[in-house]
PDB file of N, CA and C in Angstrom:
ATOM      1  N   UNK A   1     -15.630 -27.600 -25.779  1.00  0.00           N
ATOM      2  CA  UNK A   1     -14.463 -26.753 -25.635  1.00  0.00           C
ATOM      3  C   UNK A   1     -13.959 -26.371 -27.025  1.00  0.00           C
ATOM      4  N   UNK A   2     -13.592 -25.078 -27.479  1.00  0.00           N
ATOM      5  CA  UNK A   2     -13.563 -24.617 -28.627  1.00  0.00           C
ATOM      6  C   UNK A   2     -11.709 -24.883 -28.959  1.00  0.00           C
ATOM      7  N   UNK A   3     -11.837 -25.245 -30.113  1.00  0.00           N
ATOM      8  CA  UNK A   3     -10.175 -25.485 -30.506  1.00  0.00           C
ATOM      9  C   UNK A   3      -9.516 -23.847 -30.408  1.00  0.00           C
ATOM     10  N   UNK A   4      -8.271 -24.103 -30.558  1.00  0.00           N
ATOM     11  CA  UNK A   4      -7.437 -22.929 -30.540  1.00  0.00           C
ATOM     12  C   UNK A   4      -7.962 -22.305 -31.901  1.00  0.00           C
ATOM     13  N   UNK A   5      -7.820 -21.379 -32.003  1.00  0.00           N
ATOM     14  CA  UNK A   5      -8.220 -20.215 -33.253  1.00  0.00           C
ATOM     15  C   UNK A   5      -7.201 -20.377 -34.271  1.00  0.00           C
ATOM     16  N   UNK A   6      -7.936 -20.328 -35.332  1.00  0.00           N
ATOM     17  CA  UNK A   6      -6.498 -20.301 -36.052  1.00  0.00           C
ATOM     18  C   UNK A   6      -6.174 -18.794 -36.488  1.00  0.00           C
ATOM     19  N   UNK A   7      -5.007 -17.899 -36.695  1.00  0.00           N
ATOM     20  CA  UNK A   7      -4.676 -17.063 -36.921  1.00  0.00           C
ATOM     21  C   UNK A   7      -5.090 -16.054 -38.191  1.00  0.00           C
ATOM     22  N   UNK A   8      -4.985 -16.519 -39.092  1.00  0.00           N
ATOM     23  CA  UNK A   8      -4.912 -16.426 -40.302  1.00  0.00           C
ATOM     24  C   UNK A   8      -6.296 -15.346 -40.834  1.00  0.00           C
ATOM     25  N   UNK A   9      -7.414 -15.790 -39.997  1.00  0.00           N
ATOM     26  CA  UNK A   9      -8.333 -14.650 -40.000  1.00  0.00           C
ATOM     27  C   UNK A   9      -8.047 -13.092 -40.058  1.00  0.00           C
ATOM     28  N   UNK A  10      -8.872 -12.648 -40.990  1.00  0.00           N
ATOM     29  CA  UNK A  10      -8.630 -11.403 -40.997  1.00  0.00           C
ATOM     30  C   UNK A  10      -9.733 -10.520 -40.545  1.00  0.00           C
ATOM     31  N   UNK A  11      -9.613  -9.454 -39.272  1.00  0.00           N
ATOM     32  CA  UNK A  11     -10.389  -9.177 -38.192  1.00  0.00           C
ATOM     33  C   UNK A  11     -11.324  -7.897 -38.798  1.00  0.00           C
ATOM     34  N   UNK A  12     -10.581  -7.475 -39.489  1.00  0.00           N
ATOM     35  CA  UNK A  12     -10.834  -5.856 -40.114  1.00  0.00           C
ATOM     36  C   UNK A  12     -12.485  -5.810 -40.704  1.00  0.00           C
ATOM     37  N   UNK A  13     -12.615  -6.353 -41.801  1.00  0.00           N
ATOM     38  CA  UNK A  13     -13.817  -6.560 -42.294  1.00  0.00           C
ATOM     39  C   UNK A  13     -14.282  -8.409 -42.772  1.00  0.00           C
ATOM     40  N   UNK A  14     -14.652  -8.683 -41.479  1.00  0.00           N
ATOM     41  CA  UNK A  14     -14.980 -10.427 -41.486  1.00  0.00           C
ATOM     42  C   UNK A  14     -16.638 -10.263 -42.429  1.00  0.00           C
ATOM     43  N   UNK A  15     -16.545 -11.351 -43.360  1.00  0.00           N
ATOM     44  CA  UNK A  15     -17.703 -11.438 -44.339  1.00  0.00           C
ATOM     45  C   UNK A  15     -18.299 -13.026 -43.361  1.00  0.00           C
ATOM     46  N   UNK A  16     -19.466 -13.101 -44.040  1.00  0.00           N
ATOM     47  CA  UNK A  16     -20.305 -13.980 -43.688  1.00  0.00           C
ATOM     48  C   UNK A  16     -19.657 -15.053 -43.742  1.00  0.00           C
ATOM     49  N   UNK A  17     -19.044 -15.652 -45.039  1.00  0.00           N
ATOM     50  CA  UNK A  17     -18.139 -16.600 -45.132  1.00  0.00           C
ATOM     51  C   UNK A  17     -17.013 -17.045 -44.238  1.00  0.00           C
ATOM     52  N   UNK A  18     -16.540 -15.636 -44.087  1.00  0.00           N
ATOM     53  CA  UNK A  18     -15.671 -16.007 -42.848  1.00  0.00           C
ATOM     54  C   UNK A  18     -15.840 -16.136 -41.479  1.00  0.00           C
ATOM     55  N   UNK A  19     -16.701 -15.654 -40.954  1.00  0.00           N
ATOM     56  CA  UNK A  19     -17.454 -16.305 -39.658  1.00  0.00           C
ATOM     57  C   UNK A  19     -17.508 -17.729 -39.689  1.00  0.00           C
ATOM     58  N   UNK A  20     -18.618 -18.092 -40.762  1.00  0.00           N
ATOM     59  CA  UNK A  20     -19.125 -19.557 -40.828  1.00  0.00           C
ATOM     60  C   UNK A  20     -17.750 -20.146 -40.433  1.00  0.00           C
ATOM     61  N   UNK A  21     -16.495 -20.032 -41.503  1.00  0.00           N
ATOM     62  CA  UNK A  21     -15.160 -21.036 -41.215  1.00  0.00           C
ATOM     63  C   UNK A  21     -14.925 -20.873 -40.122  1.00  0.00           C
ATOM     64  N   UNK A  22     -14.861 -19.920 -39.311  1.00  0.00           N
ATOM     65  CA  UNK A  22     -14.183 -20.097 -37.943  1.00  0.00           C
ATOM     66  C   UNK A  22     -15.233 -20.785 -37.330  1.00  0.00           C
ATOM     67  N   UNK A  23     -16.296 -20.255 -37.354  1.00  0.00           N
ATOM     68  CA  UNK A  23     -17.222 -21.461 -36.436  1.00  0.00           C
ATOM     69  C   UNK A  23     -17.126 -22.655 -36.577  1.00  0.00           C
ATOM     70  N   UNK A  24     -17.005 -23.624 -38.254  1.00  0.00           N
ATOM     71  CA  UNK A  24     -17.024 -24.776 -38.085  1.00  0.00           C
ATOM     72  C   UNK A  24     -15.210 -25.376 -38.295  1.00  0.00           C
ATOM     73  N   UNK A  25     -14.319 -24.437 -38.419  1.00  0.00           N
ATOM     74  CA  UNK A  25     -12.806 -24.570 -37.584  1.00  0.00           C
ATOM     75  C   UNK A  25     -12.914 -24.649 -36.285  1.00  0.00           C
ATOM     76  N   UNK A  26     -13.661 -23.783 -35.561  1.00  0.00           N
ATOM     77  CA  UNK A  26     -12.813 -23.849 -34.028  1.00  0.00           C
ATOM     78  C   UNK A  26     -14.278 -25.048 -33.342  1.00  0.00           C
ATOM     79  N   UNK A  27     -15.532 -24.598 -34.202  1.00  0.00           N
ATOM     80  CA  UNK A  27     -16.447 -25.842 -32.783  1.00  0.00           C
ATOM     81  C   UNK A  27     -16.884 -26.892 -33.758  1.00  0.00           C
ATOM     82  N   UNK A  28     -16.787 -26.766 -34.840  1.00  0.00           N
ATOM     83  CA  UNK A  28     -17.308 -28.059 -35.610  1.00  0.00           C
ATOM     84  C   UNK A  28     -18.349 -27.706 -35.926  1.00  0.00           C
ATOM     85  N   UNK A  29     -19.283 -26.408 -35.944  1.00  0.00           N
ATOM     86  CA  UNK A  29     -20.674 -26.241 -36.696  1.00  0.00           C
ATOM     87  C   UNK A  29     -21.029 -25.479 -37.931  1.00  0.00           C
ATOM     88  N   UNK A  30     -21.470 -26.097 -38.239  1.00  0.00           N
ATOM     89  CA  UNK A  30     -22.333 -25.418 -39.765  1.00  0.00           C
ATOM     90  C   UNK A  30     -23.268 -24.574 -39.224  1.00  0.00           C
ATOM     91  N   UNK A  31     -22.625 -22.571 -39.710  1.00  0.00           N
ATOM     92  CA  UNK A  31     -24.054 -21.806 -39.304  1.00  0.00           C
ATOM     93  C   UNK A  31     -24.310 -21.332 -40.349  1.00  0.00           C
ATOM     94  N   UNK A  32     -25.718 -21.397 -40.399  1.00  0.00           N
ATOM     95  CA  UNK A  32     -26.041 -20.673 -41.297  1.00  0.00           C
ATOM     96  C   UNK A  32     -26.592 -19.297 -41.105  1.00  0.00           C
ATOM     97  N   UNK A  33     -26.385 -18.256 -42.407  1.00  0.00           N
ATOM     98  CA  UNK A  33     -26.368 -16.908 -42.252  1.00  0.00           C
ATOM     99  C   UNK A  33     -27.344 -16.127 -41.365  1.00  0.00           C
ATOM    100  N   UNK A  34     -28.749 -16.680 -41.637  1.00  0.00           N
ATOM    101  CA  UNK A  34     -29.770 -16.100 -41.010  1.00  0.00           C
ATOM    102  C   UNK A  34     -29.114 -16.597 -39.752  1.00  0.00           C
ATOM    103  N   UNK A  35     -28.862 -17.723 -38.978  1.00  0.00           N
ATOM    104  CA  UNK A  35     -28.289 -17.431 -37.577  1.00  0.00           C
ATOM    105  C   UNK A  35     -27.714 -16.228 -37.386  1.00  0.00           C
ATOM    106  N   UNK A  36     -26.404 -16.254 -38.480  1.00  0.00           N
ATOM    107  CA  UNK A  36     -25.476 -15.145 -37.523  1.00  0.00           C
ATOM    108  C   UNK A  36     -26.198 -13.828 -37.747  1.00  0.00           C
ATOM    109  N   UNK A  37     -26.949 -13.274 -38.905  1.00  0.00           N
ATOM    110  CA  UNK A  37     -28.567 -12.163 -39.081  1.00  0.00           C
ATOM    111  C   UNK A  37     -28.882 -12.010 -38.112  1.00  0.00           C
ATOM    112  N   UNK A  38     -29.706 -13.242 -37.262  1.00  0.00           N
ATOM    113  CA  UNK A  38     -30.217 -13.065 -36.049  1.00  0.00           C
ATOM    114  C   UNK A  38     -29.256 -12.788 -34.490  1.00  0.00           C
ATOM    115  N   UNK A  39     -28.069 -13.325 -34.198  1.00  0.00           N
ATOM    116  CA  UNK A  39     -27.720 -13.007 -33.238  1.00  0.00           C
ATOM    117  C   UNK A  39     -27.020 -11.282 -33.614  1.00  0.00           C
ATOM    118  N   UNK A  40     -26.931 -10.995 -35.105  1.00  0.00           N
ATOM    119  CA  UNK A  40     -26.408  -9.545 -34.794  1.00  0.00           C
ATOM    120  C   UNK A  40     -27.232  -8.684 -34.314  1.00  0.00           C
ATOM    121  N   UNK A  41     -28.762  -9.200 -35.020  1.00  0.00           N
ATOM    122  CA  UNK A  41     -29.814  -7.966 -34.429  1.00  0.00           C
ATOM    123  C   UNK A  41     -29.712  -8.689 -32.923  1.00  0.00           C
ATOM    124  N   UNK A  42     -29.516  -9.485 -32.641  1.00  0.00           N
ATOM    125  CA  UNK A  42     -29.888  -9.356 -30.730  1.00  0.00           C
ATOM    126  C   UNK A  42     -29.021  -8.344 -30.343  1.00  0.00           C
ATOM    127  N   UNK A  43     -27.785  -8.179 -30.878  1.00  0.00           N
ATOM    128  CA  UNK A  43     -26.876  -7.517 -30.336  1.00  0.00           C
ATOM    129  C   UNK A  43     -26.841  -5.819 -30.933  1.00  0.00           C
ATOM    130  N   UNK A  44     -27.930  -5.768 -31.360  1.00  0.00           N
ATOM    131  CA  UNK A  44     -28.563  -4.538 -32.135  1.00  0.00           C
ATOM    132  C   UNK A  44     -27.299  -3.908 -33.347  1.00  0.00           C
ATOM    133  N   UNK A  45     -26.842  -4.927 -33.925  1.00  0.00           N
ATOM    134  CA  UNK A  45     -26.206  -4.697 -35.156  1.00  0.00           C
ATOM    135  C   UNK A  45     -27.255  -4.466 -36.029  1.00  0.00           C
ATOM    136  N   UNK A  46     -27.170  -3.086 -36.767  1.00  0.00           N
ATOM    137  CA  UNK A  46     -28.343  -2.657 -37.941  1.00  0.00           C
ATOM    138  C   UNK A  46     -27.391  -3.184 -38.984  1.00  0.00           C
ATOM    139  N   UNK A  47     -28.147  -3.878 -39.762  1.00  0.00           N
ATOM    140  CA  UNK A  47     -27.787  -4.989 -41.232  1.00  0.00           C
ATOM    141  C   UNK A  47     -28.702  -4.056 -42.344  1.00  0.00           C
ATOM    142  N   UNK A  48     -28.018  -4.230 -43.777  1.00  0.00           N
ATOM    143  CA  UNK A  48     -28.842  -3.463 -44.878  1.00  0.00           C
ATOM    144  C   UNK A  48     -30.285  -4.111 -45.491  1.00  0.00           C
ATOM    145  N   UNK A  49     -29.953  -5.452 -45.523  1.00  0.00           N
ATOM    146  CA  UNK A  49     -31.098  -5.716 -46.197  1.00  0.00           C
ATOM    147  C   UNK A  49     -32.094  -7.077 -44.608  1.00  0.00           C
ATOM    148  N   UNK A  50     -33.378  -6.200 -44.728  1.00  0.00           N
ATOM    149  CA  UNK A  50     -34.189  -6.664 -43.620  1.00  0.00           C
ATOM    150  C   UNK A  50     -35.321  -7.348 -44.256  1.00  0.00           C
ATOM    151  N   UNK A  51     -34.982  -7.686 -45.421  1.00  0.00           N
ATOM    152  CA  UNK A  51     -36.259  -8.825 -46.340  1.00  0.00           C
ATOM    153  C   UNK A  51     -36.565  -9.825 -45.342  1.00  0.00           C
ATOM    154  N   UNK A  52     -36.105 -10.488 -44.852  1.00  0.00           N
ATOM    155  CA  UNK A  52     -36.636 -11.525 -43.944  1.00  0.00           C
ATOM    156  C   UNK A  52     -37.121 -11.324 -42.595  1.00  0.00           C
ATOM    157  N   UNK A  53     -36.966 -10.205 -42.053  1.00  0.00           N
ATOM    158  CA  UNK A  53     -37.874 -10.446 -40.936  1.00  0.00           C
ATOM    159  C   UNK A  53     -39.170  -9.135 -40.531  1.00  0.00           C
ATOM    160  N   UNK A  54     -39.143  -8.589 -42.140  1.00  0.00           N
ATOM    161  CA  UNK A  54     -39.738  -7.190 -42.615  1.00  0.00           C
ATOM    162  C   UNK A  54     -41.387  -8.152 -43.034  1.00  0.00           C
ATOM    163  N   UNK A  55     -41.303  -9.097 -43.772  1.00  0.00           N
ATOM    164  CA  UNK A  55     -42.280 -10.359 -44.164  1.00  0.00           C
ATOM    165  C   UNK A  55     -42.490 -11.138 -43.127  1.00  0.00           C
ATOM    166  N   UNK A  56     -43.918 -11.413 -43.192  1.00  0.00           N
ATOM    167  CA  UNK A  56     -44.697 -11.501 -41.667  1.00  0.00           C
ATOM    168  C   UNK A  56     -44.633 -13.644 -42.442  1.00  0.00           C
ATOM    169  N   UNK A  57     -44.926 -13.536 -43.704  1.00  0.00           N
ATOM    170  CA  UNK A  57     -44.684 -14.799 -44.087  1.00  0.00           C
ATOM    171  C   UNK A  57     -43.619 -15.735 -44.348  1.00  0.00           C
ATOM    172  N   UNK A  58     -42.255 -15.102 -43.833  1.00  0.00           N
ATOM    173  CA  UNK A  58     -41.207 -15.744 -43.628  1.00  0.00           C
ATOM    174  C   UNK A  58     -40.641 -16.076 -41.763  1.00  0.00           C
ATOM    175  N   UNK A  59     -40.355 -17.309 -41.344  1.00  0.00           N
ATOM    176  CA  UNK A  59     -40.298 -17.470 -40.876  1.00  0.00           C
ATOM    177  C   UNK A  59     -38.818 -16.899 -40.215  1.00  0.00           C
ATOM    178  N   UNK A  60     -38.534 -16.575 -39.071  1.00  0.00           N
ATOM    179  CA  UNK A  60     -37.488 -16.360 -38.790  1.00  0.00           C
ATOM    180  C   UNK A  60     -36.488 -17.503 -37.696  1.00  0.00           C
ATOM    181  N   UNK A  61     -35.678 -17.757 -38.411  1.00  0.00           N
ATOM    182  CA  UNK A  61     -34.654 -18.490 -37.402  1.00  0.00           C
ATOM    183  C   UNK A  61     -34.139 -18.254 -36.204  1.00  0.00           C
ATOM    184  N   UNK A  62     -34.256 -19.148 -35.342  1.00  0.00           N
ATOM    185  CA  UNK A  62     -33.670 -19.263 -34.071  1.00  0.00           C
ATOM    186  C   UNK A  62     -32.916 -20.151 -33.738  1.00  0.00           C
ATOM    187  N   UNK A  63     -31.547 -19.979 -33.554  1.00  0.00           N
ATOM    188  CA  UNK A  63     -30.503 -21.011 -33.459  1.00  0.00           C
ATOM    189  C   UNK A  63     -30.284 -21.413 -32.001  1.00  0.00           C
ATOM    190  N   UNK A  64     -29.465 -22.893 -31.784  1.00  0.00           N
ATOM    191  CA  UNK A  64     -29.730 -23.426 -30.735  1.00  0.00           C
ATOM    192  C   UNK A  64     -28.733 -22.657 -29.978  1.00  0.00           C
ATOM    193  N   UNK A  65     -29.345 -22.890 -28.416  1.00  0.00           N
ATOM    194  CA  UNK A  65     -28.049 -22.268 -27.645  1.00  0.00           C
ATOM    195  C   UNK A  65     -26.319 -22.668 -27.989  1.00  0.00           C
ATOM    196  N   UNK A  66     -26.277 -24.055 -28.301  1.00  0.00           N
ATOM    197  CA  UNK A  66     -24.862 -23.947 -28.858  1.00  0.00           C
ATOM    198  C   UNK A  66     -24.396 -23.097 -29.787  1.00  0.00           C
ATOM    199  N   UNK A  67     -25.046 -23.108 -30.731  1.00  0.00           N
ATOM    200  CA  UNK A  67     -24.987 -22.718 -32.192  1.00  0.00           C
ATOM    201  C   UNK A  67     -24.954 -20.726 -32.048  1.00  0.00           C
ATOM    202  N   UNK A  68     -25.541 -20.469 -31.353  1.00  0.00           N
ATOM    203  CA  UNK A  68     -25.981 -19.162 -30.485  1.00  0.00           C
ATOM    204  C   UNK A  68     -24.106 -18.846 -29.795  1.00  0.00           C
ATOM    205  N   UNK A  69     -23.905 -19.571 -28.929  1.00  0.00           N
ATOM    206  CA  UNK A  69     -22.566 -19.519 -28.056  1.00  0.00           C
ATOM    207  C   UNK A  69     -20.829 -19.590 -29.076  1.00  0.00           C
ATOM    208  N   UNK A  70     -21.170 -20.093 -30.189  1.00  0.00           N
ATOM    209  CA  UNK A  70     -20.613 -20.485 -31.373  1.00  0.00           C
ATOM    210  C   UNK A  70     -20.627 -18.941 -32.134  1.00  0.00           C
ATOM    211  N   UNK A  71     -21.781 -18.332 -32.271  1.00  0.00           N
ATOM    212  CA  UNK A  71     -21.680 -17.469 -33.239  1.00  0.00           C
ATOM    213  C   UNK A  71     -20.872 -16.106 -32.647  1.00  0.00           C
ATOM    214  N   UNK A  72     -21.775 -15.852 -31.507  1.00  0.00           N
ATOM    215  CA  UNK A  72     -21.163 -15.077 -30.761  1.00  0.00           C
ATOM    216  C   UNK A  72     -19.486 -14.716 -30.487  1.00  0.00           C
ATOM    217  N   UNK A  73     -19.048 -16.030 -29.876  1.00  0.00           N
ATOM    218  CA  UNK A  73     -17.296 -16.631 -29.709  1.00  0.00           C
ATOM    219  C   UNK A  73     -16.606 -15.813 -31.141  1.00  0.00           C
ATOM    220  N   UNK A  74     -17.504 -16.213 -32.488  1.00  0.00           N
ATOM    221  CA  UNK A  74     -17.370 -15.526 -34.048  1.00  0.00           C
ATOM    222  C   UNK A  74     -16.954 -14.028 -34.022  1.00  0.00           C
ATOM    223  N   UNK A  75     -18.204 -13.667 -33.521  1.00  0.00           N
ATOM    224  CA  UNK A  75     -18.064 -11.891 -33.806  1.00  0.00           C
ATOM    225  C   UNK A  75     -17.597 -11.794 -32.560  1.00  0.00           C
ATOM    226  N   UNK A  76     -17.451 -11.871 -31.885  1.00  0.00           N
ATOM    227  CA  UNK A  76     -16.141 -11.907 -30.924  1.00  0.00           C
ATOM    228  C   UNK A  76     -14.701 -11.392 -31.224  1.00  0.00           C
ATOM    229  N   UNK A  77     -14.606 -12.724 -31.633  1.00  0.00           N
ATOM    230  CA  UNK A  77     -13.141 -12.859 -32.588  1.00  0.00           C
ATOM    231  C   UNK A  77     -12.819 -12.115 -33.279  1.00  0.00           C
ATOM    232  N   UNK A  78     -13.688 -11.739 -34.151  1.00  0.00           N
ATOM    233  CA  UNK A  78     -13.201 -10.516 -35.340  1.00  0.00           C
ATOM    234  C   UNK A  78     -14.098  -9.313 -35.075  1.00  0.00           C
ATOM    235  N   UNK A  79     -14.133  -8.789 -33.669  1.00  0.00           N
ATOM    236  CA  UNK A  79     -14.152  -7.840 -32.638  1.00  0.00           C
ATOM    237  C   UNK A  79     -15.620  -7.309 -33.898  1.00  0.00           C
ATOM    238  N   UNK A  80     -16.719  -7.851 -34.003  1.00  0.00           N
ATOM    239  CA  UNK A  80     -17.965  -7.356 -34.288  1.00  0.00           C
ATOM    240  C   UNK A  80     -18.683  -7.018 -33.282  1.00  0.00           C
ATOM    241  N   UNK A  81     -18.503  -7.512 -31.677  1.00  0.00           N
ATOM    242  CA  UNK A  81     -19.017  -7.311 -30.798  1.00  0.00           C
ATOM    243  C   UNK A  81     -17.695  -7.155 -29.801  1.00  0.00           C
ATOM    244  N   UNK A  82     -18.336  -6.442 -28.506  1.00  0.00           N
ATOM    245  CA  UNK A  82     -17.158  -6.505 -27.479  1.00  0.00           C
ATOM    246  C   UNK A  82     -16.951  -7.665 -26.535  1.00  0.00           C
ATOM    247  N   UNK A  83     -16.486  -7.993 -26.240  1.00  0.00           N
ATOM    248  CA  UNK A  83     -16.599  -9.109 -25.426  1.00  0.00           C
ATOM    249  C   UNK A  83     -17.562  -9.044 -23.713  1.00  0.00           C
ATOM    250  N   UNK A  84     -17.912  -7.762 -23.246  1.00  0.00           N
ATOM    251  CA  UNK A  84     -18.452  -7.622 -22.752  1.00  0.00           C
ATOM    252  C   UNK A  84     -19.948  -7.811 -22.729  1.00  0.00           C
ATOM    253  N   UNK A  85     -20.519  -7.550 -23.924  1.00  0.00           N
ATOM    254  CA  UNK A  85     -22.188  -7.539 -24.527  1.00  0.00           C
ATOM    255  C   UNK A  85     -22.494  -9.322 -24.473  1.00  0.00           C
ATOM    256  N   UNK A  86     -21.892 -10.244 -24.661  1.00  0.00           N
ATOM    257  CA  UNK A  86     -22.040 -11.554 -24.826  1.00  0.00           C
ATOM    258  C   UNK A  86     -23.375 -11.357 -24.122  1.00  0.00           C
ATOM    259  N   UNK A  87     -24.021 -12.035 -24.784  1.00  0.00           N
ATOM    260  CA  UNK A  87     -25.662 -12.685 -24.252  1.00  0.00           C
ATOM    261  C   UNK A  87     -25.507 -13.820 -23.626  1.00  0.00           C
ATOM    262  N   UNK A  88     -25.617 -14.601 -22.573  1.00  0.00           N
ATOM    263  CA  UNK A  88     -25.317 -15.727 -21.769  1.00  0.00           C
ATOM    264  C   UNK A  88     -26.867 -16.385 -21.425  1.00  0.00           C
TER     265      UNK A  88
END
């Protein structure tokens, strides 16, 4: 169960950094970037730089369903996604 949010976030233009804090503020996890990389392209967010999954010799990350449910709840929050699109 995710703690109350804290306010103080700023929704307008959320940086990588600030995702991560709310994730490990409100559920207690450490994400790392290529997670939240990867759940934006699920959600067909086009990102600028595609070095990592453009290279057939880099592996690409797949985060766990928590960690997945966590990121999401993220861009959620600071309305990167609608709340409707959630992947379940």
């Amino acid at each position: 169960m995710p703690k109350p949010r804290p306010e103080h976030y700023n929704r307008k233009q959320a940086t990588y950094t600030q995702i991560r804090q709310y994730i490990l503020d409100t559920f207690g996890l450490k994400a790392h970037t290529a997670y939240i990389a990867e759940i934006k392209r699920r959600h067909g967010i086009e990102m600028q730089c595609k070095r990592l999954i453009d290279n057939p010799k880099n592996k690409v990350p797949h985060p766990t369903e928590e960690m997945t449910k966590a990121i999401e709840a993220a861009l959620i929050h600071f309305n990167i996604i609608p709340l409707e699109k959630e992947i379940t």
